[in-house]
C-alpha atoms as a PDB file:
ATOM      1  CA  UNK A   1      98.747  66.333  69.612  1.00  0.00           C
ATOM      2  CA  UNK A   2      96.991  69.305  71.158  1.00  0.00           C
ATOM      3  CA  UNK A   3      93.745  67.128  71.804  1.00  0.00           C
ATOM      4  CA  UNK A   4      95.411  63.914  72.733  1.00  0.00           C
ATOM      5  CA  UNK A   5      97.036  66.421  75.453  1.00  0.00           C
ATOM      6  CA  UNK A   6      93.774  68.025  76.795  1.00  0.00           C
ATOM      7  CA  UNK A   7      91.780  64.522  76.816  1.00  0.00           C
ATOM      8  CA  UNK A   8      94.573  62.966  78.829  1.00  0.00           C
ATOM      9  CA  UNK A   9      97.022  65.776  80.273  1.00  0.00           C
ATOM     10  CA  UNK A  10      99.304  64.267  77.629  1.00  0.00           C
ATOM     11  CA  UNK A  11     102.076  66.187  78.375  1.00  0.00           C
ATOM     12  CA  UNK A  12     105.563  65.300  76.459  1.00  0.00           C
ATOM     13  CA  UNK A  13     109.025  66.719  76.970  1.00  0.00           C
ATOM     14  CA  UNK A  14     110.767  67.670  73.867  1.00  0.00           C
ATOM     15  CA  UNK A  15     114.028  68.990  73.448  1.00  0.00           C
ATOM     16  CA  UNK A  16     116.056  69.972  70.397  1.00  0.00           C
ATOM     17  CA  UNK A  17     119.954  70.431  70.502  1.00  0.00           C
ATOM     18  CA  UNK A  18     122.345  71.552  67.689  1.00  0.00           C
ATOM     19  CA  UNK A  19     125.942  69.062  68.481  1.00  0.00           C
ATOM     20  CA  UNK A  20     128.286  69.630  65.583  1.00  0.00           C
ATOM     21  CA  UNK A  21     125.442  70.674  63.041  1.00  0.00           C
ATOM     22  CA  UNK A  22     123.449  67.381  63.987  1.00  0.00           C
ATOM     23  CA  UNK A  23     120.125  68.422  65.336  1.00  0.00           C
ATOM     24  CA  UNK A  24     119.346  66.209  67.801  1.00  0.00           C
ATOM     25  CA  UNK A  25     115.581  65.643  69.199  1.00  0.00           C
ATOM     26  CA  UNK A  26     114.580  64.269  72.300  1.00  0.00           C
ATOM     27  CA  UNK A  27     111.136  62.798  73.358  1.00  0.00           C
ATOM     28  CA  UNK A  28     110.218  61.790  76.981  1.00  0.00           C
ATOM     29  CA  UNK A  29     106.749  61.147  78.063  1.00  0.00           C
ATOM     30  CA  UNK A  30     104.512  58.473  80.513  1.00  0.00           C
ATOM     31  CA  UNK A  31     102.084  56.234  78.834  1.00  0.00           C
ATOM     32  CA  UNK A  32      99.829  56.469  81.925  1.00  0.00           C
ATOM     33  CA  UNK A  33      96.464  57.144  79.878  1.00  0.00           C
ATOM     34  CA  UNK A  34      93.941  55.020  78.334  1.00  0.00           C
ATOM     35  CA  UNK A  35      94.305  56.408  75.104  1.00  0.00           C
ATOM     36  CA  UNK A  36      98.002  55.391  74.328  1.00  0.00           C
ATOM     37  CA  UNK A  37      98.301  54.446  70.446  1.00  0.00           C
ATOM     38  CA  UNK A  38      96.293  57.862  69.421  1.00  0.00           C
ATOM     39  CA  UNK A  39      99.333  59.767  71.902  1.00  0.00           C
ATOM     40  CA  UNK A  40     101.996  57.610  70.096  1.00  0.00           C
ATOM     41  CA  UNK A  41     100.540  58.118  66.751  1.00  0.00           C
ATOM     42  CA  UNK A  42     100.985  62.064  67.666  1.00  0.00           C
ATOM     43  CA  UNK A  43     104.358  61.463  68.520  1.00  0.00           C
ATOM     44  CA  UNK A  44     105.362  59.385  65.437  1.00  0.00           C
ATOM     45  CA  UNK A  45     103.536  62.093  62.972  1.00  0.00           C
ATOM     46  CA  UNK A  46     105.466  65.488  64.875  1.00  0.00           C
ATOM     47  CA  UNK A  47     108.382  63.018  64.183  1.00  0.00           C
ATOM     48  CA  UNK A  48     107.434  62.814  60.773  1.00  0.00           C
ATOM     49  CA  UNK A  49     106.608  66.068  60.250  1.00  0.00           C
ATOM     50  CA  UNK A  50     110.033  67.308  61.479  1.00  0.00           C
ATOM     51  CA  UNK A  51     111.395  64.615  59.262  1.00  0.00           C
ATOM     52  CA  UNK A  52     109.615  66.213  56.175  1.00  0.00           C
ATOM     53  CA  UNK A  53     110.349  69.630  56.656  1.00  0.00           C
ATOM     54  CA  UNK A  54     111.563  71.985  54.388  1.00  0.00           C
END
């Protein structure tokens, strides 16, 4: 994500929040680039990787 972000000032908002022991993760962010399935790749692999984590 860290390239996608300097090639295109890719620059999403995420926010986690703990409600009732239910993390709860938040993703805004413009599509406003050329480059828009390599950003939402990024975001759908940090989803992922949150997803898998142990």
């Amino acid at each position: 994500m860290q390239k996608i972000e300097k090639d295109n000032l890719f620059e999403p908002y995420i926010s986690l929040e703990n409600d009732s022991n239910e993390f709860v993760v938040l993703t805004r962010y413009h599509l406003q680039f050329e480059d828009k399935i390599k950003a939402l790749k990024a975001i759908i692999d940090f989803y992922i990787g949150l997803v898998n984590y142990r």
